[in-house]
PDB file of N, CA and C in Angstrom:
ATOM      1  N   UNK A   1      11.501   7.161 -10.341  1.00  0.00           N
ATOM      2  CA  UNK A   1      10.622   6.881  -9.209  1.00  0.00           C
ATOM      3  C   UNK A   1      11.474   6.697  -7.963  1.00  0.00           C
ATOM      4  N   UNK A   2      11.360   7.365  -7.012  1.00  0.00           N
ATOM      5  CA  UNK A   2      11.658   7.344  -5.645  1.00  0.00           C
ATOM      6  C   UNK A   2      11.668   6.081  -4.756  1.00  0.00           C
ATOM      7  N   UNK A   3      12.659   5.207  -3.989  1.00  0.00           N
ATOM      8  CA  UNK A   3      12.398   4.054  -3.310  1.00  0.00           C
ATOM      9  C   UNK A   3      12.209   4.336  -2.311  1.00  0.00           C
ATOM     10  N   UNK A   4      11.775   5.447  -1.676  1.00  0.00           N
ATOM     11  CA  UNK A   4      11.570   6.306  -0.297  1.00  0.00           C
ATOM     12  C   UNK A   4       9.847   6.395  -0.137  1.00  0.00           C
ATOM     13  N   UNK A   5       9.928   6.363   1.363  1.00  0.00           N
ATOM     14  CA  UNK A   5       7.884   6.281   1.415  1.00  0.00           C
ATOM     15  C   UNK A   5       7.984   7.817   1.355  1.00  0.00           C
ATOM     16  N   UNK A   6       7.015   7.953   0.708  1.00  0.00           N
ATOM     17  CA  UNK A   6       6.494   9.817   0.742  1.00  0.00           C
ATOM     18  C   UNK A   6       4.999   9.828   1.031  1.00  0.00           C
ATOM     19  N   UNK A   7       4.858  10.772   2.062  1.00  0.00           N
ATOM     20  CA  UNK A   7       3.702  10.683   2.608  1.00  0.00           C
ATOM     21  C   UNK A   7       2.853  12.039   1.662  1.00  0.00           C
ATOM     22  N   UNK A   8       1.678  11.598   1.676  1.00  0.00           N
ATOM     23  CA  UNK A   8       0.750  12.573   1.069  1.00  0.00           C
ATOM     24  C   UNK A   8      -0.226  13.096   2.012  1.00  0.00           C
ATOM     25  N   UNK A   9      -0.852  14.014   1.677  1.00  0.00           N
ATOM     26  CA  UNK A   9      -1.976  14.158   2.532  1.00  0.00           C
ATOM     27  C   UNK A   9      -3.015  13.482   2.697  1.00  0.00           C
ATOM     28  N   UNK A  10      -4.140  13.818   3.448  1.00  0.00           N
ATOM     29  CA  UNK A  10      -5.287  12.710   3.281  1.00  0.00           C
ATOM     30  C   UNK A  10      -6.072  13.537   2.106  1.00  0.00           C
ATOM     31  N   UNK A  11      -6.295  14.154   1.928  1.00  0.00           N
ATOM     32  CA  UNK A  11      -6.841  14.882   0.432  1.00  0.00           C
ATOM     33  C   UNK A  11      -6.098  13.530  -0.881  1.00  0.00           C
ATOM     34  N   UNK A  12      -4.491  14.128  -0.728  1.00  0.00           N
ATOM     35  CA  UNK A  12      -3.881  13.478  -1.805  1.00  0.00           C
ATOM     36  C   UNK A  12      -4.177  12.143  -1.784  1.00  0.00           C
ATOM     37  N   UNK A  13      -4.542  11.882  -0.621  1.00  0.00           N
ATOM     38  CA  UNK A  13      -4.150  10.198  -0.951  1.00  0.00           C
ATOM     39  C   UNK A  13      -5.703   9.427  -1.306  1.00  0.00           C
ATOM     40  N   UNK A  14      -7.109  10.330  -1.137  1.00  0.00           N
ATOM     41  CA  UNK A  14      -8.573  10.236  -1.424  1.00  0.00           C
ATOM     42  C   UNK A  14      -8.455  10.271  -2.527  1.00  0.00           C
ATOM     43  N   UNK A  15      -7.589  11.554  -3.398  1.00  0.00           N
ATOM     44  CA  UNK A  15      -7.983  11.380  -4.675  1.00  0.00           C
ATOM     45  C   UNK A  15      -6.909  10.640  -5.339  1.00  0.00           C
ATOM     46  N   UNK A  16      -6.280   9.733  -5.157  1.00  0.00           N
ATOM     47  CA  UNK A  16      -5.171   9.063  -6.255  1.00  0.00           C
ATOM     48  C   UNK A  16      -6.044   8.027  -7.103  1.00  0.00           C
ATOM     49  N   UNK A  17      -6.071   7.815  -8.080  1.00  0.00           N
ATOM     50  CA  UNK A  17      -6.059   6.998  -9.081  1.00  0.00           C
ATOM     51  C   UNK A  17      -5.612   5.712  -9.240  1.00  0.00           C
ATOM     52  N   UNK A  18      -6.246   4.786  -8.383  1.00  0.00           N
ATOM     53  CA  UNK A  18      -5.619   3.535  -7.465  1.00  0.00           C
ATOM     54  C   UNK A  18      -6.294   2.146  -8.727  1.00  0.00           C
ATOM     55  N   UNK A  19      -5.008   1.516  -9.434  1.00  0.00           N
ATOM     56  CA  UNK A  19      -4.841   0.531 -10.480  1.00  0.00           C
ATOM     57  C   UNK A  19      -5.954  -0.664  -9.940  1.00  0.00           C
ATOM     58  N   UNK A  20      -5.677  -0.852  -8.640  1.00  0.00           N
ATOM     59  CA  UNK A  20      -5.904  -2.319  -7.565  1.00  0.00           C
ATOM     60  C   UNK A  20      -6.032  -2.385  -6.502  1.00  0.00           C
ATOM     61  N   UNK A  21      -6.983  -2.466  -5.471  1.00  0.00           N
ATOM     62  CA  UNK A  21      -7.492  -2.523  -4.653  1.00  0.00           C
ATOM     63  C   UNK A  21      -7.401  -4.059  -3.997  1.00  0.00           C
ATOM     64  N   UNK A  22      -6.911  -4.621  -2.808  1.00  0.00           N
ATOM     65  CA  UNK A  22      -6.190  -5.509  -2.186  1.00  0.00           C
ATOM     66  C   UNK A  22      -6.674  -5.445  -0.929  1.00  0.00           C
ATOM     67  N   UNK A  23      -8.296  -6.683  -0.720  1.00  0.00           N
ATOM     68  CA  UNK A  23      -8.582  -6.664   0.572  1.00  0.00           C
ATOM     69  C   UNK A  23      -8.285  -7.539   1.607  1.00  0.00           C
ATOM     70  N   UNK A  24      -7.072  -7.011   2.452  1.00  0.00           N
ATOM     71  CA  UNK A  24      -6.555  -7.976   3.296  1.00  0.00           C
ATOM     72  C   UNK A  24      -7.330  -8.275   4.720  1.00  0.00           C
ATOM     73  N   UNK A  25      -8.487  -7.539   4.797  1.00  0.00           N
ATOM     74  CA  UNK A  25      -8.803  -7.118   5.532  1.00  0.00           C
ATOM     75  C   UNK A  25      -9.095  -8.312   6.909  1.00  0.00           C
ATOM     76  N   UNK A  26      -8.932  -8.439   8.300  1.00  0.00           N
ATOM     77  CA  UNK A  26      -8.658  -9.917   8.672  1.00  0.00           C
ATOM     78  C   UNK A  26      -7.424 -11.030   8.530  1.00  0.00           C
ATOM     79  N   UNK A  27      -6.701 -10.594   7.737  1.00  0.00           N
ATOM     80  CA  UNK A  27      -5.527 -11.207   7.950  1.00  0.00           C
ATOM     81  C   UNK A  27      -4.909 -10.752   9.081  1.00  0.00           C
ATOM     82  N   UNK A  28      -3.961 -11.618   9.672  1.00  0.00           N
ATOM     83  CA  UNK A  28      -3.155 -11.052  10.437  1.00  0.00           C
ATOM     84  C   UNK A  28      -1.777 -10.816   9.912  1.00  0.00           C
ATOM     85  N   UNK A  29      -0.505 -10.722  10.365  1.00  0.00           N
ATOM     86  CA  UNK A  29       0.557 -10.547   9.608  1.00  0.00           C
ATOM     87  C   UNK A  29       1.612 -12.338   9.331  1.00  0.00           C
ATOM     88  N   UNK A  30       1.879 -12.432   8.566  1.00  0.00           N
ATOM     89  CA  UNK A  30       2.094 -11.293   7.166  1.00  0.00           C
ATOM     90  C   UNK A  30       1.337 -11.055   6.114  1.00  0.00           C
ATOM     91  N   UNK A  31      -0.142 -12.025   6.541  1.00  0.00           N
ATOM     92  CA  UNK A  31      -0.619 -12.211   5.631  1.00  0.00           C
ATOM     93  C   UNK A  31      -1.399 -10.652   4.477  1.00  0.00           C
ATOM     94  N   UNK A  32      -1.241  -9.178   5.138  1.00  0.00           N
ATOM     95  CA  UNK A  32      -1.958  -8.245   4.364  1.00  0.00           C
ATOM     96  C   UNK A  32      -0.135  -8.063   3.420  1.00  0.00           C
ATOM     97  N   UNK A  33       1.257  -8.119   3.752  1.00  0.00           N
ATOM     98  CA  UNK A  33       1.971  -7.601   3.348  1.00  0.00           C
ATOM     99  C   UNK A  33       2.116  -8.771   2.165  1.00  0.00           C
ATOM    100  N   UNK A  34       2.017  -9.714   2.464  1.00  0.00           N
ATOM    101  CA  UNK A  34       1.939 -11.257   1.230  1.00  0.00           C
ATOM    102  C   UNK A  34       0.937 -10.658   0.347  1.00  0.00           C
ATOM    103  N   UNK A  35      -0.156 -10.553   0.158  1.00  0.00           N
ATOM    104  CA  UNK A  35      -0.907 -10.048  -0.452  1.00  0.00           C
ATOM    105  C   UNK A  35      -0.631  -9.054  -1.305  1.00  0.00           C
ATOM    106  N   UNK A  36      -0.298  -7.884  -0.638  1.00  0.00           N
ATOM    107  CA  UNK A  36       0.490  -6.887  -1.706  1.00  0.00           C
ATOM    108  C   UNK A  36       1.777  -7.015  -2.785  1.00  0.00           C
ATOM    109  N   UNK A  37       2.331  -8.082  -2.050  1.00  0.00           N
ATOM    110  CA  UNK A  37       3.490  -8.472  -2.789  1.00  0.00           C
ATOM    111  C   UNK A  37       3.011  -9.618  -4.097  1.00  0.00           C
ATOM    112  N   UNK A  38       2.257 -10.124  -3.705  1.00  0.00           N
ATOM    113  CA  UNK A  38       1.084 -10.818  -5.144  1.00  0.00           C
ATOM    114  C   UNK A  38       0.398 -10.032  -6.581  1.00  0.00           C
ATOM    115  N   UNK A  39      -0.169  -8.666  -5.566  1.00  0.00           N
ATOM    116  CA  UNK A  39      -0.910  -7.791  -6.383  1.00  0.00           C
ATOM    117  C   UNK A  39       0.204  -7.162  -7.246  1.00  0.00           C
ATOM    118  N   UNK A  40       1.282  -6.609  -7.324  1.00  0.00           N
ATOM    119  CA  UNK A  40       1.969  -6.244  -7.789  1.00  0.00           C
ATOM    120  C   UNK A  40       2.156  -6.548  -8.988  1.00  0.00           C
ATOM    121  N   UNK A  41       3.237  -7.775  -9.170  1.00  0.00           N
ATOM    122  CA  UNK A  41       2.608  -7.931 -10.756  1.00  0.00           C
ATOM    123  C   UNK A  41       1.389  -7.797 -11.782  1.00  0.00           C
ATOM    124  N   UNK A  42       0.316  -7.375 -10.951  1.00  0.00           N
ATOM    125  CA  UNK A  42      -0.869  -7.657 -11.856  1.00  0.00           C
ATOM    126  C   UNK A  42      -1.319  -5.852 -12.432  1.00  0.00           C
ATOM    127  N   UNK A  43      -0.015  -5.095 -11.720  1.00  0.00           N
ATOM    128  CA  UNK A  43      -0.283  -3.240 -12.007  1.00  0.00           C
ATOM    129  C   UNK A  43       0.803  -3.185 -12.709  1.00  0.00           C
ATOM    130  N   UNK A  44       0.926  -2.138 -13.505  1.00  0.00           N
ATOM    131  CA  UNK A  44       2.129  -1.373 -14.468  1.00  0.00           C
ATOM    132  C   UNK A  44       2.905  -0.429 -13.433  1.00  0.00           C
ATOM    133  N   UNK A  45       4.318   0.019 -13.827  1.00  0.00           N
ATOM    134  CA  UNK A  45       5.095   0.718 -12.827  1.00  0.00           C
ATOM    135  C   UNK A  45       4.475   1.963 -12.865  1.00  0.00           C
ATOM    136  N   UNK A  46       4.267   2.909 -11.689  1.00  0.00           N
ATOM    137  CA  UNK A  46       3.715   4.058 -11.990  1.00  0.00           C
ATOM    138  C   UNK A  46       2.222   3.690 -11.113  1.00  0.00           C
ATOM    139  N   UNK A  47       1.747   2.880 -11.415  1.00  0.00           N
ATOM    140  CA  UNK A  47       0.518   2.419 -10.968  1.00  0.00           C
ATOM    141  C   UNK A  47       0.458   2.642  -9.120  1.00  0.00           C
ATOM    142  N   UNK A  48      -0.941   2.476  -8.680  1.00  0.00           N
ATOM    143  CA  UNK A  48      -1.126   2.466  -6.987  1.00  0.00           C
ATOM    144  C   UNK A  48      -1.649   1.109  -6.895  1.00  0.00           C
ATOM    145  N   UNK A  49      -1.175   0.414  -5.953  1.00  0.00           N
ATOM    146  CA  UNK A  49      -2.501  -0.556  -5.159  1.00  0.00           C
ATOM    147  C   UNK A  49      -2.939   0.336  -4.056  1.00  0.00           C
ATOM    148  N   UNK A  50      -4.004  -0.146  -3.265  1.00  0.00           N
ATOM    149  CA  UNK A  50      -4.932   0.770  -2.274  1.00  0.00           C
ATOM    150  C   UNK A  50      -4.803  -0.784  -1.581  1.00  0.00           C
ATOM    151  N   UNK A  51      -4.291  -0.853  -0.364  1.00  0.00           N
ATOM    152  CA  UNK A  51      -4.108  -2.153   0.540  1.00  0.00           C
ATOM    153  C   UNK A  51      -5.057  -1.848   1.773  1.00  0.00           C
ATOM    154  N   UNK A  52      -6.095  -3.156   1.947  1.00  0.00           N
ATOM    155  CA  UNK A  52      -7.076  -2.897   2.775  1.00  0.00           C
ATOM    156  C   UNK A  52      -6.939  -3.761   4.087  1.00  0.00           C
ATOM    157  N   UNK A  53      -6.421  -2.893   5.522  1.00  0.00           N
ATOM    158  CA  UNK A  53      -5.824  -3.958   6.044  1.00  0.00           C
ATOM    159  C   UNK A  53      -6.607  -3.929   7.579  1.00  0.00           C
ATOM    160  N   UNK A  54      -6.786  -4.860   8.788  1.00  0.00           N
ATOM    161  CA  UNK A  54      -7.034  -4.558   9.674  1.00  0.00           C
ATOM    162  C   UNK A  54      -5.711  -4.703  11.248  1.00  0.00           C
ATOM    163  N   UNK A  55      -4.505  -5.240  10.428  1.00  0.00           N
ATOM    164  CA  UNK A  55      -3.705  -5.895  11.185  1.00  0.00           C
ATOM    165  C   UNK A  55      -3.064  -4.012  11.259  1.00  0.00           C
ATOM    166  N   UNK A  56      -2.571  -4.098  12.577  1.00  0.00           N
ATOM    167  CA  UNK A  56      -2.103  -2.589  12.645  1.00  0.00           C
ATOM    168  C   UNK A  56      -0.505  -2.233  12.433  1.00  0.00           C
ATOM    169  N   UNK A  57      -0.206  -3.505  12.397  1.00  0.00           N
ATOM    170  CA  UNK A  57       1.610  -3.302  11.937  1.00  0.00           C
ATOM    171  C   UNK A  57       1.895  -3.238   9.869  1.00  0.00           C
ATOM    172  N   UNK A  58       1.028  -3.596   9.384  1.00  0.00           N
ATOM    173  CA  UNK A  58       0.561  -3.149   7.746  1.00  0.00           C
ATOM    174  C   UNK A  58       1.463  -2.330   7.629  1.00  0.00           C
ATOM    175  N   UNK A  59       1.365  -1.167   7.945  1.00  0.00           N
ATOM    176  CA  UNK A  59       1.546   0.248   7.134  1.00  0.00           C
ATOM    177  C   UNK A  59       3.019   0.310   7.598  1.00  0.00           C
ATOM    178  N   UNK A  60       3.450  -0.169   8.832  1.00  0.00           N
ATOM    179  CA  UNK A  60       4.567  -0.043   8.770  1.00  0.00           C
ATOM    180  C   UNK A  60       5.558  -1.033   8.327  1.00  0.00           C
ATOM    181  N   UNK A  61       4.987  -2.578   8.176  1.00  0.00           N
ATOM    182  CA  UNK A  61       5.726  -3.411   7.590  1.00  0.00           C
ATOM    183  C   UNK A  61       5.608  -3.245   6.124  1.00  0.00           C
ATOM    184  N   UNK A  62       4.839  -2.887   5.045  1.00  0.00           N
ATOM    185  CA  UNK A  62       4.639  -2.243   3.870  1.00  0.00           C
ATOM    186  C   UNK A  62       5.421  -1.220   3.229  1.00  0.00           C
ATOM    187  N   UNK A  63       5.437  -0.230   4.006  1.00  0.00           N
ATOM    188  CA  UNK A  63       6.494   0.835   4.215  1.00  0.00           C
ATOM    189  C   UNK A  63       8.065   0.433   3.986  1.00  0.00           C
ATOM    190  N   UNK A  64       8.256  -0.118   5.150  1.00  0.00           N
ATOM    191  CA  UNK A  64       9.588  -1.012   4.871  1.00  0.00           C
ATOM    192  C   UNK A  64       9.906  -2.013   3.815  1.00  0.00           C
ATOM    193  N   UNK A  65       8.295  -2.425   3.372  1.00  0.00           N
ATOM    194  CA  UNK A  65       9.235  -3.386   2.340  1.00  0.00           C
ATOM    195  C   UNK A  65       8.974  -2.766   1.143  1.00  0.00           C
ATOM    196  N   UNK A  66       8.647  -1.924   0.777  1.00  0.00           N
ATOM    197  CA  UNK A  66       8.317  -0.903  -0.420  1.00  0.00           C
ATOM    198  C   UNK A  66       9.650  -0.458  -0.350  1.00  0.00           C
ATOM    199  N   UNK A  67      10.561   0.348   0.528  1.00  0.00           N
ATOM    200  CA  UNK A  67      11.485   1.154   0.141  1.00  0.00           C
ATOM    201  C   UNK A  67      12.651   0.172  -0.231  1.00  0.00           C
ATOM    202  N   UNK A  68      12.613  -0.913   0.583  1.00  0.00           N
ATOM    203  CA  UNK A  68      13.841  -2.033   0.039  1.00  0.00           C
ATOM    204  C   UNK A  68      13.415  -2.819  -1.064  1.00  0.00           C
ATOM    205  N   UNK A  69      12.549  -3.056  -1.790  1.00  0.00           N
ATOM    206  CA  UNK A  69      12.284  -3.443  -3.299  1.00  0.00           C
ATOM    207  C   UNK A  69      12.454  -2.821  -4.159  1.00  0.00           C
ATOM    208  N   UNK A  70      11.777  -0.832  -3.728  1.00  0.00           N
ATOM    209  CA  UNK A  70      12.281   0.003  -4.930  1.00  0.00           C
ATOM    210  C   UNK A  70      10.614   0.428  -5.364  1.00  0.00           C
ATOM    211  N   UNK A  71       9.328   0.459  -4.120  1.00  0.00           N
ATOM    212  CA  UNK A  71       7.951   0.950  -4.702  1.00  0.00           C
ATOM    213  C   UNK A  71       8.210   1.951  -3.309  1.00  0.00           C
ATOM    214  N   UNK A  72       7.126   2.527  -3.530  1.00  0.00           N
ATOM    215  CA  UNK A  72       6.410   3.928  -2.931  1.00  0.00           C
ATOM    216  C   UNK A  72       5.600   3.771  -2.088  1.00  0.00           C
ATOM    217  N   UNK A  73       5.757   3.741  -0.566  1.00  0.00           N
ATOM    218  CA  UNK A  73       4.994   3.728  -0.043  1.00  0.00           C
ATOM    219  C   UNK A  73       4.205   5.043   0.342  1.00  0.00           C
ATOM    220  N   UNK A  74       2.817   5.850  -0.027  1.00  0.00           N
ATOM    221  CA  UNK A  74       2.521   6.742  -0.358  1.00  0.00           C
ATOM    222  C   UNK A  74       1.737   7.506   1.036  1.00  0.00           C
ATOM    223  N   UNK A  75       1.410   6.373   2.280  1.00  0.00           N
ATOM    224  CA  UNK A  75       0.696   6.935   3.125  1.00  0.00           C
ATOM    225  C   UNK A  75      -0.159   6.020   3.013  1.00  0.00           C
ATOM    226  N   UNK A  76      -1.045   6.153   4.638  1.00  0.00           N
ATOM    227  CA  UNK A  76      -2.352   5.507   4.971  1.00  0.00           C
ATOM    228  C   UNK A  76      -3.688   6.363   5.344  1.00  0.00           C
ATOM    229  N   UNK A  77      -4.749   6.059   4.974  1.00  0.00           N
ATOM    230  CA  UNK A  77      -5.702   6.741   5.494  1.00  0.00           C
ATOM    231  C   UNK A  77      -6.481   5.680   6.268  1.00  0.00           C
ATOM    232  N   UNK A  78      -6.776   6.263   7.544  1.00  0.00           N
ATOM    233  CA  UNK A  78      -8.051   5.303   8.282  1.00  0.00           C
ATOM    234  C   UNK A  78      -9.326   5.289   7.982  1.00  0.00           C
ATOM    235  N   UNK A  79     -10.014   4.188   7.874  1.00  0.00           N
ATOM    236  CA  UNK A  79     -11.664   3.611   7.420  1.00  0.00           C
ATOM    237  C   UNK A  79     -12.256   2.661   8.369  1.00  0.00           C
ATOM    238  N   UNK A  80     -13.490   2.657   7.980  1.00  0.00           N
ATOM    239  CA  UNK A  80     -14.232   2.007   9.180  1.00  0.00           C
ATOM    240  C   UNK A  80     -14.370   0.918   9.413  1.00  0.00           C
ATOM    241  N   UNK A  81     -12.987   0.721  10.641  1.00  0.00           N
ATOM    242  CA  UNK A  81     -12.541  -0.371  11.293  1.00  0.00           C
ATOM    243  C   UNK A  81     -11.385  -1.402  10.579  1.00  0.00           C
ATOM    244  N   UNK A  82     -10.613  -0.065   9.567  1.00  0.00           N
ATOM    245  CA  UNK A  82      -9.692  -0.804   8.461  1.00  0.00           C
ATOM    246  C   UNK A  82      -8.552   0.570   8.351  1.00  0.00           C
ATOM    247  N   UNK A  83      -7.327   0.155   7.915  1.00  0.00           N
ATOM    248  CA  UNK A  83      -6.552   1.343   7.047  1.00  0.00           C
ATOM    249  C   UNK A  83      -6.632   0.854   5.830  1.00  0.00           C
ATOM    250  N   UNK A  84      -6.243   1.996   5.355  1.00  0.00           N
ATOM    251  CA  UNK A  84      -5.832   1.901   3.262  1.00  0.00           C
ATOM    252  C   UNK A  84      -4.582   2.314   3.629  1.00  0.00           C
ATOM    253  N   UNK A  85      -3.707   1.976   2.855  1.00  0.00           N
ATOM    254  CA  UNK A  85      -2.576   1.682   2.376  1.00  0.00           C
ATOM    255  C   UNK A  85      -2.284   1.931   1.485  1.00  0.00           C
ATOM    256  N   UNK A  86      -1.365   3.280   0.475  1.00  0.00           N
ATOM    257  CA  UNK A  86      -1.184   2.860  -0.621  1.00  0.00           C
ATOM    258  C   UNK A  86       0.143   3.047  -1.031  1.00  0.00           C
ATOM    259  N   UNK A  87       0.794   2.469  -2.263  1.00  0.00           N
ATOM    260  CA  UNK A  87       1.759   2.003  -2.609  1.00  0.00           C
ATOM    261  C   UNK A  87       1.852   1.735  -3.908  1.00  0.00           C
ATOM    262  N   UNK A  88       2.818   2.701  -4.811  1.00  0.00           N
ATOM    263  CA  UNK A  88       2.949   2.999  -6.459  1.00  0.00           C
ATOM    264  C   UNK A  88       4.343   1.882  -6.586  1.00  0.00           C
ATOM    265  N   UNK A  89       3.972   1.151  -7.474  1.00  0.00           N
ATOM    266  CA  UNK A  89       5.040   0.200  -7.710  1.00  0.00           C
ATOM    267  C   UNK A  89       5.894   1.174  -8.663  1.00  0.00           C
ATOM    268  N   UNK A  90       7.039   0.626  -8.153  1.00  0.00           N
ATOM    269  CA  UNK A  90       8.328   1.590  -8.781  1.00  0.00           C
ATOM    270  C   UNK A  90       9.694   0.349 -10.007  1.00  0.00           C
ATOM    271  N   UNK A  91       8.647  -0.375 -10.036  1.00  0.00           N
ATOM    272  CA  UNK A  91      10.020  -1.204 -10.891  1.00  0.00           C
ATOM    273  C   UNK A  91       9.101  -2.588 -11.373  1.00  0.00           C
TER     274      UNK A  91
END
């Protein structure tokens, strides 16, 4: 597994097969990236969470901390009045 974010398309990233779903939605920071870092243990390696966030620095503080732990940050898609986030734990 790759410790690098790899971006997918928005196709790819509609249809992934997402373990856990993580609604941060209203937090501000850090509180959506705390959150993900919780959910984690509760998926197998290989697995996605789908991170539901409204704070707009998410995807890029996520990003960053995915590649320095050693998960996948896979891309975001925008929703109404939210991003998804997702992220395959790698270890």
């Amino acid at each position: 597994m790759t410790t690098q974010s790899t971006s997918l398309s928005s196709d790819e990233l509609a249809a992934l097969d997402v373990a856990k779903v993580v609604d941060a939605r209203g937090a501000a920071c850090p509180g959506p990236l705390l959150e993900a870092k919780k959910a984690m243990p509760g998926i197998s390696v290989g697995q996605v969470i789908e991170l539901w966030s409204t704070d707009p620095a998410t995807k890029t503080d996520v990003g960053a901390w995915s590649a320095k732990v050693g998960h996948s940050c896979l891309g975001t898609l925008p929703a109404e009045g939210y991003e998804r986030t997702f992220v395959v734990r790698g270890k």
